[in-house]
N, C-alpha and C. Protein backbone atom coordinates (compact mmCIF):
# COMPACT_ATOMS: atom_id res chain seq x y z
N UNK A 1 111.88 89.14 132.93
CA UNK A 1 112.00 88.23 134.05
C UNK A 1 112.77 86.99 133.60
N UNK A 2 113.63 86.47 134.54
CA UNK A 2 113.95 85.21 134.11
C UNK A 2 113.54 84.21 133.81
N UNK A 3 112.07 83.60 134.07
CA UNK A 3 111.26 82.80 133.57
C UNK A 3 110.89 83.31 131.74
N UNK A 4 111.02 84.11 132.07
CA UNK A 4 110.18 84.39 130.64
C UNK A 4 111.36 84.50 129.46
N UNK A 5 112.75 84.71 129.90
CA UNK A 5 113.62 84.73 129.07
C UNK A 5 114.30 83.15 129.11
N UNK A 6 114.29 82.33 129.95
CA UNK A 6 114.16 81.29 129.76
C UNK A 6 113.83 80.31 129.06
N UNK A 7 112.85 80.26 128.51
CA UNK A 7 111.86 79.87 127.49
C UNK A 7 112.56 80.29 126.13
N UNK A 8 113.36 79.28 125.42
CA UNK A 8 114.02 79.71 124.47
C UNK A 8 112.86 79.44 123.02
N UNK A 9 111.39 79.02 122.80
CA UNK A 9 111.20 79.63 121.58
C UNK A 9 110.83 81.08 121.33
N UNK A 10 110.57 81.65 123.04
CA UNK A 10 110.02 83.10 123.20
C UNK A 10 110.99 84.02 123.00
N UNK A 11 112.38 83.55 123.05
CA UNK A 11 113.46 84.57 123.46
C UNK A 11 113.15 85.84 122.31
N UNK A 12 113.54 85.59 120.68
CA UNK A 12 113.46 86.37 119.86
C UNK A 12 112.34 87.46 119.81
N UNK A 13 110.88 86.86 120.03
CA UNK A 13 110.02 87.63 120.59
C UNK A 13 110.08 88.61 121.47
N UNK A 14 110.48 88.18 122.86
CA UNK A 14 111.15 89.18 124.02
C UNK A 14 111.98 90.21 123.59
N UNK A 15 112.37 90.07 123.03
CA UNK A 15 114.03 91.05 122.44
C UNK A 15 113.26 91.82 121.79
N UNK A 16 112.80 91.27 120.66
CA UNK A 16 112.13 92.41 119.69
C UNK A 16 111.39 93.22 120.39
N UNK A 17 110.23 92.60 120.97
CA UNK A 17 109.65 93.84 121.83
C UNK A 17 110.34 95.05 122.67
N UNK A 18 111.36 94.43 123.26
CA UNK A 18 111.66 95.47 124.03
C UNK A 18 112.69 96.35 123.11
N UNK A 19 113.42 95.97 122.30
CA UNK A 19 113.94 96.68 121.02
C UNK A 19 112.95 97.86 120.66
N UNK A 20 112.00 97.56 120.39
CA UNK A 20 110.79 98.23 119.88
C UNK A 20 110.58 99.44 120.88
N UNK A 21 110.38 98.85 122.58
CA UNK A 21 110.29 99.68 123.30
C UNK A 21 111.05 100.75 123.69
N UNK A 22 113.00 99.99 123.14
CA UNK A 22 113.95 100.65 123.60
C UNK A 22 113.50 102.41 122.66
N UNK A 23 113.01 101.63 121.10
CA UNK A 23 113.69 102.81 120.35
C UNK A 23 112.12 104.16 120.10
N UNK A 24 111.32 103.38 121.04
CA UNK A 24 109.87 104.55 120.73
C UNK A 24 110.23 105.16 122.15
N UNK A 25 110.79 104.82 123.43
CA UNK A 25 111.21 105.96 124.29
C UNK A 25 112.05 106.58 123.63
N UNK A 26 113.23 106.67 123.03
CA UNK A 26 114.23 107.10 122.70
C UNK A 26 114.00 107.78 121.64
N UNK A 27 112.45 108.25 121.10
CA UNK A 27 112.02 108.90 120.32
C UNK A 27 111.61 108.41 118.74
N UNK A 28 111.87 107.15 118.74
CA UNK A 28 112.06 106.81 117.52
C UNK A 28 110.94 106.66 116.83
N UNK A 29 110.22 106.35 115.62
CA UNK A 29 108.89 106.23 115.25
C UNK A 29 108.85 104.49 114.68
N UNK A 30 107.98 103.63 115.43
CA UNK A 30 107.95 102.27 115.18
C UNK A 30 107.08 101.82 114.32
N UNK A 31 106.10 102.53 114.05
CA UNK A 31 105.04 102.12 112.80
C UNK A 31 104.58 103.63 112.49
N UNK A 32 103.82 104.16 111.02
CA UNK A 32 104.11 104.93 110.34
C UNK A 32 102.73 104.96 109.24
N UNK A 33 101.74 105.61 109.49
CA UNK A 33 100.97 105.40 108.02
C UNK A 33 100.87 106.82 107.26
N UNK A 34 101.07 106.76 105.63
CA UNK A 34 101.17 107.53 104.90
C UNK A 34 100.05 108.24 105.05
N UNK A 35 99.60 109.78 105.47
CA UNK A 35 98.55 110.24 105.93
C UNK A 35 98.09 111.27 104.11
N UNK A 36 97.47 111.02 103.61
CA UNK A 36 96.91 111.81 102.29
C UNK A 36 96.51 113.26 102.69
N UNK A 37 96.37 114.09 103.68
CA UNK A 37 96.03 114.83 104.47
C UNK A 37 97.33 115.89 104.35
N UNK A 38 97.51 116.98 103.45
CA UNK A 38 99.34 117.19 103.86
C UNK A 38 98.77 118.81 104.97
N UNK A 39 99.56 118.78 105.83
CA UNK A 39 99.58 119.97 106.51
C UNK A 39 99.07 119.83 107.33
N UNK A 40 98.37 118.60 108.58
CA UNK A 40 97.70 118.33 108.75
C UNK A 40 98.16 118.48 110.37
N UNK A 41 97.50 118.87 111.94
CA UNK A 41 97.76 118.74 112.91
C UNK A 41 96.40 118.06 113.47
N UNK A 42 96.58 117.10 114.42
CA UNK A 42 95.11 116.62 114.53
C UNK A 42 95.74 116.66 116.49
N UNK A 43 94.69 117.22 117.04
CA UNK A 43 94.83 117.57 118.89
C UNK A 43 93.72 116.59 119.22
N UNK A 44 94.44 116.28 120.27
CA UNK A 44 93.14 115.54 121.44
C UNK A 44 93.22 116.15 122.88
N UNK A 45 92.02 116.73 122.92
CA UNK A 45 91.76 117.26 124.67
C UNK A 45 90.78 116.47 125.51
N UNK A 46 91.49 116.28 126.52
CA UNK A 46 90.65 115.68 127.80
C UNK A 46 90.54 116.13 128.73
N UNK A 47 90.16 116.11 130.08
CA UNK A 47 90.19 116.49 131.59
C UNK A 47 89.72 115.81 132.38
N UNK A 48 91.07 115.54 133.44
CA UNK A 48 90.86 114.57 134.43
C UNK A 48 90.92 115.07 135.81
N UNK A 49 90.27 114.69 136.44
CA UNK A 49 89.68 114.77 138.22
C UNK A 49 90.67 114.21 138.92
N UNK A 50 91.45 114.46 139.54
CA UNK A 50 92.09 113.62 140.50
C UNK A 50 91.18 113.58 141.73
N UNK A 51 90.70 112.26 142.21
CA UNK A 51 90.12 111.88 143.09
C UNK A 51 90.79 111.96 144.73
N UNK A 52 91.76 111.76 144.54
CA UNK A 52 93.12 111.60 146.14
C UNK A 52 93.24 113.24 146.34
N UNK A 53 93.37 113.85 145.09
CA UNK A 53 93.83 115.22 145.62
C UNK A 53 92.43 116.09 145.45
N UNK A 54 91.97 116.43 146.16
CA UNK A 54 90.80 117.28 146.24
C UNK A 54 91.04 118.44 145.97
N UNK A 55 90.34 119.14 145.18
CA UNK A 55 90.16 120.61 144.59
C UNK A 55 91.37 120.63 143.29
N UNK A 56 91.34 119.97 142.78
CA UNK A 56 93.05 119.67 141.49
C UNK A 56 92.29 118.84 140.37
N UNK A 57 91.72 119.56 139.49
CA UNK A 57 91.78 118.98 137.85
C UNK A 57 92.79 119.07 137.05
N UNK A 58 93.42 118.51 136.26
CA UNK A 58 93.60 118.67 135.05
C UNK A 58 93.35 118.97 134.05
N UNK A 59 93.62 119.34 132.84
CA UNK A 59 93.27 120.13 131.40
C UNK A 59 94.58 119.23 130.69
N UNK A 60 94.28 118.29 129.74
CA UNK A 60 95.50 117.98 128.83
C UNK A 60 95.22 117.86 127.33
N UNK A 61 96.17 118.24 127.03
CA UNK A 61 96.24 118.49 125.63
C UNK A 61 97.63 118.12 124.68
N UNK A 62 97.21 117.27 123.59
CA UNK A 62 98.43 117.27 122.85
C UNK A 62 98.42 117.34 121.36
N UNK A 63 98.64 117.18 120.72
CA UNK A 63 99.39 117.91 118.96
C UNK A 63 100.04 117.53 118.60
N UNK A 64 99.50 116.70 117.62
CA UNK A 64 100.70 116.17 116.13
C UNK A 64 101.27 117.04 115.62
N UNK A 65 102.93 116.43 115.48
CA UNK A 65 103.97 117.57 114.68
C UNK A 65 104.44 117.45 113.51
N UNK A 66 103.68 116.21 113.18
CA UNK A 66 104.40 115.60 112.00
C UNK A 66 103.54 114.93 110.95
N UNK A 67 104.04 114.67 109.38
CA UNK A 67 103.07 114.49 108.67
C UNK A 67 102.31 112.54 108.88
N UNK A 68 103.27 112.21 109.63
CA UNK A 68 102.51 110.27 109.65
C UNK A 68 102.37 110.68 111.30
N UNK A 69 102.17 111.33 111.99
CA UNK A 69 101.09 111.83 113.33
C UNK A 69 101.89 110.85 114.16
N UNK A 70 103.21 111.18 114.20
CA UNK A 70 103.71 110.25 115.22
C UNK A 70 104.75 110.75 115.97
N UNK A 71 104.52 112.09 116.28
CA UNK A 71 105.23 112.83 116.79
C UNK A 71 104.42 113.89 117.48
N UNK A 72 104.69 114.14 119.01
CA UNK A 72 103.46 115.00 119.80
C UNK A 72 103.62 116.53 120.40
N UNK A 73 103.17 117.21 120.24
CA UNK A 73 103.69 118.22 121.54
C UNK A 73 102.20 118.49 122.75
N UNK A 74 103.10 118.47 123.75
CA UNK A 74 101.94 118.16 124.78
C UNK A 74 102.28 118.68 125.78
N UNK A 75 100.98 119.36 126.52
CA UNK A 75 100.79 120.10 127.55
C UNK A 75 99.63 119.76 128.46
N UNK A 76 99.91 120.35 129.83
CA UNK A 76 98.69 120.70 130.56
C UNK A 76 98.32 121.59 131.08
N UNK A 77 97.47 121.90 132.02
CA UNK A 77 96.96 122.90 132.78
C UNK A 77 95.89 122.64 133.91
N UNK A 78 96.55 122.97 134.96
CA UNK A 78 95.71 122.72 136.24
C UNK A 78 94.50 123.58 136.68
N UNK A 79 93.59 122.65 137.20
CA UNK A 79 92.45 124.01 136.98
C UNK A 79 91.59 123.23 138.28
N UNK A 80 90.35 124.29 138.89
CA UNK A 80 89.59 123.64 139.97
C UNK A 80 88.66 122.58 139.96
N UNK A 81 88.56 122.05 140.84
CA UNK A 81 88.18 120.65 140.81
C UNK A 81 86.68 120.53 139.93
N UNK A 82 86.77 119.48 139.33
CA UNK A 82 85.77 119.06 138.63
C UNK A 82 85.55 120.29 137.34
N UNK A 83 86.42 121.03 136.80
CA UNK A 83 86.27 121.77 135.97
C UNK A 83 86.25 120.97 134.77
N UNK A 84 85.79 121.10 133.65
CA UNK A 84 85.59 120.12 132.46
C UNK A 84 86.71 121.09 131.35
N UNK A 85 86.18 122.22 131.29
CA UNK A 85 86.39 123.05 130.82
C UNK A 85 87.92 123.61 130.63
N UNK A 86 88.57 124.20 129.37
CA UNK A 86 89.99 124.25 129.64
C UNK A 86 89.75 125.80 129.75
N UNK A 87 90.53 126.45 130.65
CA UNK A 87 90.79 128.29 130.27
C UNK A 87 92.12 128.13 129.96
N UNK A 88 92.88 127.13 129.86
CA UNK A 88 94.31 127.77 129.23
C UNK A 88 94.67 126.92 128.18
N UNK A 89 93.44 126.65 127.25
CA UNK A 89 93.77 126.16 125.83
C UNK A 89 94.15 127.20 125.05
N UNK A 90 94.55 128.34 125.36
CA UNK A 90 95.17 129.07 123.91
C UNK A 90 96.74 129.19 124.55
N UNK A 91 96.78 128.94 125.62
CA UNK A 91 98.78 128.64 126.12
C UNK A 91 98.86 127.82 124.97
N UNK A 92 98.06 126.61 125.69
CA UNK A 92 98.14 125.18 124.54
C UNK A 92 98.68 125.07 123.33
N UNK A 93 97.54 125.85 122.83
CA UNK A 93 97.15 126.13 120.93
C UNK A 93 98.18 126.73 120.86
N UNK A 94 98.77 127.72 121.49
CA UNK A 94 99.96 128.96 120.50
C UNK A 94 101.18 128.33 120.81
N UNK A 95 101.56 127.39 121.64
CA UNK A 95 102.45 126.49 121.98
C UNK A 95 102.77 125.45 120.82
N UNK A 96 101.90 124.46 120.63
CA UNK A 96 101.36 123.22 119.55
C UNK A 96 102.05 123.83 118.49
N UNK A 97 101.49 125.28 117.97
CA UNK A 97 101.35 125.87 116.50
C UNK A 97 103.05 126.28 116.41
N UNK A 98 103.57 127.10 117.65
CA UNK A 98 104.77 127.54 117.44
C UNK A 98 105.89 126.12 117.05
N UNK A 99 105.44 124.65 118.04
CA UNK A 99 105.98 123.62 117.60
C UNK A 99 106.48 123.41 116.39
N UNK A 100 104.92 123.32 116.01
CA UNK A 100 104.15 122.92 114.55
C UNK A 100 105.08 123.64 113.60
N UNK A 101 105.45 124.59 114.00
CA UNK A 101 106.29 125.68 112.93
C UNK A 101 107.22 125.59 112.58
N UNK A 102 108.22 125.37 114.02
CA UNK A 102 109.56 124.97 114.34
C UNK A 102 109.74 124.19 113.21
N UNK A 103 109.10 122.60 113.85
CA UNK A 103 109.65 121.69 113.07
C UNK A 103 108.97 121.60 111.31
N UNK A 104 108.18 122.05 110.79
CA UNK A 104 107.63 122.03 109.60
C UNK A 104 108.17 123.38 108.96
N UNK A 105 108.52 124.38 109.21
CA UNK A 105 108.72 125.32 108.32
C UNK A 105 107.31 126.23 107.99
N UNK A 106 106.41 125.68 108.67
CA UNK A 106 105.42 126.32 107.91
C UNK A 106 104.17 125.78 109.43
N UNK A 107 103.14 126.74 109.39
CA UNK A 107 101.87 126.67 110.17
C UNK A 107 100.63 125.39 109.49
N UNK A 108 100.27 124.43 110.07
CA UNK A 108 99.26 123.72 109.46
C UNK A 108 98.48 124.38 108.72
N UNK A 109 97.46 123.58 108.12
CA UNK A 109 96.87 123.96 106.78
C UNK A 109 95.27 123.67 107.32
N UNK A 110 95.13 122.32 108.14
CA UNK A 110 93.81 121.91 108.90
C UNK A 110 94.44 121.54 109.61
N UNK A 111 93.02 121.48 111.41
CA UNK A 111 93.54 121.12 112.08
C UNK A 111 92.06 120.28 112.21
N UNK A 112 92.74 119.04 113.11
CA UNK A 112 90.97 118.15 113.57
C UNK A 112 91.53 118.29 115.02
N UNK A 113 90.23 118.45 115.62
CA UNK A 113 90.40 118.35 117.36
C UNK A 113 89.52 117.38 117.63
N UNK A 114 90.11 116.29 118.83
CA UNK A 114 89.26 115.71 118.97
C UNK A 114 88.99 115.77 120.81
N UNK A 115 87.75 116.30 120.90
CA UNK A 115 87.94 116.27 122.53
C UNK A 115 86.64 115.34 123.29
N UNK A 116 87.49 115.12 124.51
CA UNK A 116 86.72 114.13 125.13
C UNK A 116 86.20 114.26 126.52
N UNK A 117 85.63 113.71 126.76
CA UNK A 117 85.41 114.40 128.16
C UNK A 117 83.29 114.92 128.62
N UNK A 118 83.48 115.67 127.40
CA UNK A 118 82.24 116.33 127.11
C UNK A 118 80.96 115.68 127.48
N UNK A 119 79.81 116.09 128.10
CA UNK A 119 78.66 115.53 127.92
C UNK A 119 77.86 116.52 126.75
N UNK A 120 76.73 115.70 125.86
CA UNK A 120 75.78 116.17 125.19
C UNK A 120 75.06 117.43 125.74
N UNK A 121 75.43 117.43 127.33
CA UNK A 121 74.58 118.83 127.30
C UNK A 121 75.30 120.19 127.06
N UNK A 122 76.98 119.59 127.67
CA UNK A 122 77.88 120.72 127.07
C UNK A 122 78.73 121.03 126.44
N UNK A 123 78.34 120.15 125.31
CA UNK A 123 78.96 120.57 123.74
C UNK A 123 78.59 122.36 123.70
N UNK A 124 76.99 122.95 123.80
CA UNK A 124 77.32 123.96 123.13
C UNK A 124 78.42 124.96 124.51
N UNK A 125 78.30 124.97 125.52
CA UNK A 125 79.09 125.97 126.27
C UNK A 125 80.58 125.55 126.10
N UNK A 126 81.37 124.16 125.41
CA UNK A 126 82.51 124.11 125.10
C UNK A 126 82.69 125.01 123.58
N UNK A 127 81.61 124.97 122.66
CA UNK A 127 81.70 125.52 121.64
C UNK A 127 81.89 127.19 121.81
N UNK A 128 81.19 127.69 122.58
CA UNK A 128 81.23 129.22 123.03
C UNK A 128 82.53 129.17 123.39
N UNK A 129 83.30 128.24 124.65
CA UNK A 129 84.50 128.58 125.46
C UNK A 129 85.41 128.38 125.02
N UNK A 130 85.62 127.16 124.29
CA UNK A 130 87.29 126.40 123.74
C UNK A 130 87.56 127.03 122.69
N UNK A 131 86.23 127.29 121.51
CA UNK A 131 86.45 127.48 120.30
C UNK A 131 86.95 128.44 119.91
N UNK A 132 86.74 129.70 120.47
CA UNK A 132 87.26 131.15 120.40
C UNK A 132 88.56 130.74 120.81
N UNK A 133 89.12 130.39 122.24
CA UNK A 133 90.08 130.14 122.27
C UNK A 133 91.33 129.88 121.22
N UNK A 134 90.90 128.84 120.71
CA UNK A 134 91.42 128.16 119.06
C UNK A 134 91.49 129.26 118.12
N UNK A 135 90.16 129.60 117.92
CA UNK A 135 90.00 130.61 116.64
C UNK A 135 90.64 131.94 117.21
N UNK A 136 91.03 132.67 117.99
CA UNK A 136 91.50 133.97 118.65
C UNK A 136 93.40 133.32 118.55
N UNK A 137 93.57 132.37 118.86
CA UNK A 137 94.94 131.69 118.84
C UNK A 137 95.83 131.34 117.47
N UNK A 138 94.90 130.96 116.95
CA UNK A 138 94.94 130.81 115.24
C UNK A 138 95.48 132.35 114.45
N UNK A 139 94.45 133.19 114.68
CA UNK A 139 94.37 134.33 114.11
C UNK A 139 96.37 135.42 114.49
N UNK A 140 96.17 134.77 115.68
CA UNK A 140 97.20 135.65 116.32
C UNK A 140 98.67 135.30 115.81
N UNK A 141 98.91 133.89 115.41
CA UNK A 141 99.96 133.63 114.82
C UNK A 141 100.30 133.43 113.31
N UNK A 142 99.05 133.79 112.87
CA UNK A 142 98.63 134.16 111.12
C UNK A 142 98.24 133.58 110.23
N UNK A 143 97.23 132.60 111.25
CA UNK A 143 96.15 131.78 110.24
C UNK A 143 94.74 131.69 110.68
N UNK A 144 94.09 131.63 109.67
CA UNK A 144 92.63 131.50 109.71
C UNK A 144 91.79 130.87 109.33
N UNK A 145 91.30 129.62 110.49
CA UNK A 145 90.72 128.80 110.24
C UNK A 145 89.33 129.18 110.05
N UNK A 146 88.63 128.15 109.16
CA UNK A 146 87.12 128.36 109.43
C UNK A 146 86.35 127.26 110.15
């Protein structure tokens, strides 16, 4: 805004930021921590309700591709309303991994998932549903997690 670029001790500030902003759309990586972890893909799953559109959840999911986790591959999947639950996390997973491959040369070594969403009562029916998913997805492209 012009007020705000106005203000000439802010100017340098302004710039940089949006510098910053120009070059993390444009793919670039703006901060970076050395991860001790080598081989490492770490996923986060959630699921969201759209409230306006009735009978329309979401399923999202995304995947580090890279070794300082600053690089994503990401998907979703639409599913019926108020579903918590993903049924098309192994699109997901065999998607992520084929990424994962592309750009590394090689299939991760560990993976951490972190999912959210969940209540305490259905951790174990995500453990029955997602997990096979993962572990059946894993297996199929020629690794085996435990």
């Amino acid at each position: 805004m012009q007020r705000t670029l106005s203000k000439k001790q802010m100017l340098m500030s302004v710039c940089t930021k949006v510098a910053v902003q120009m070059n993390c759309k444009l793919g670039g990586e703006v901060w970076a921590v050395d991860i001790p972890l080598k081989g490492l893909m770490v996923i986060g799953i959630d699921s969201y309700h759209d409230s306006a559109q009735k009978g329309r959840s979401v399923g999202a999911f995304v995947a580090s591709t890279n070794s300082t986790l600053t690089k994503y591959y990401s998907r979703v999947c639409f599913q019926s309303t108020g579903q918590e639950f993903i049924n098309g996390l192994k699109l997901c997973m065999r998607g992520a991994l084929q990424h994962y491959s592309e750009v590394n040369r090689a299939l991760p070594e560990r993976i951490f998932i972190y999912r959210d969403g969940v209540g305490d009562g259905q951790v174990d029916f995500v453990y029955q549903h997602e997990v096979p998913q993962v572990m059946n997805c894993c297996k199929e492209v020629g690794s085996d997690f435990q």
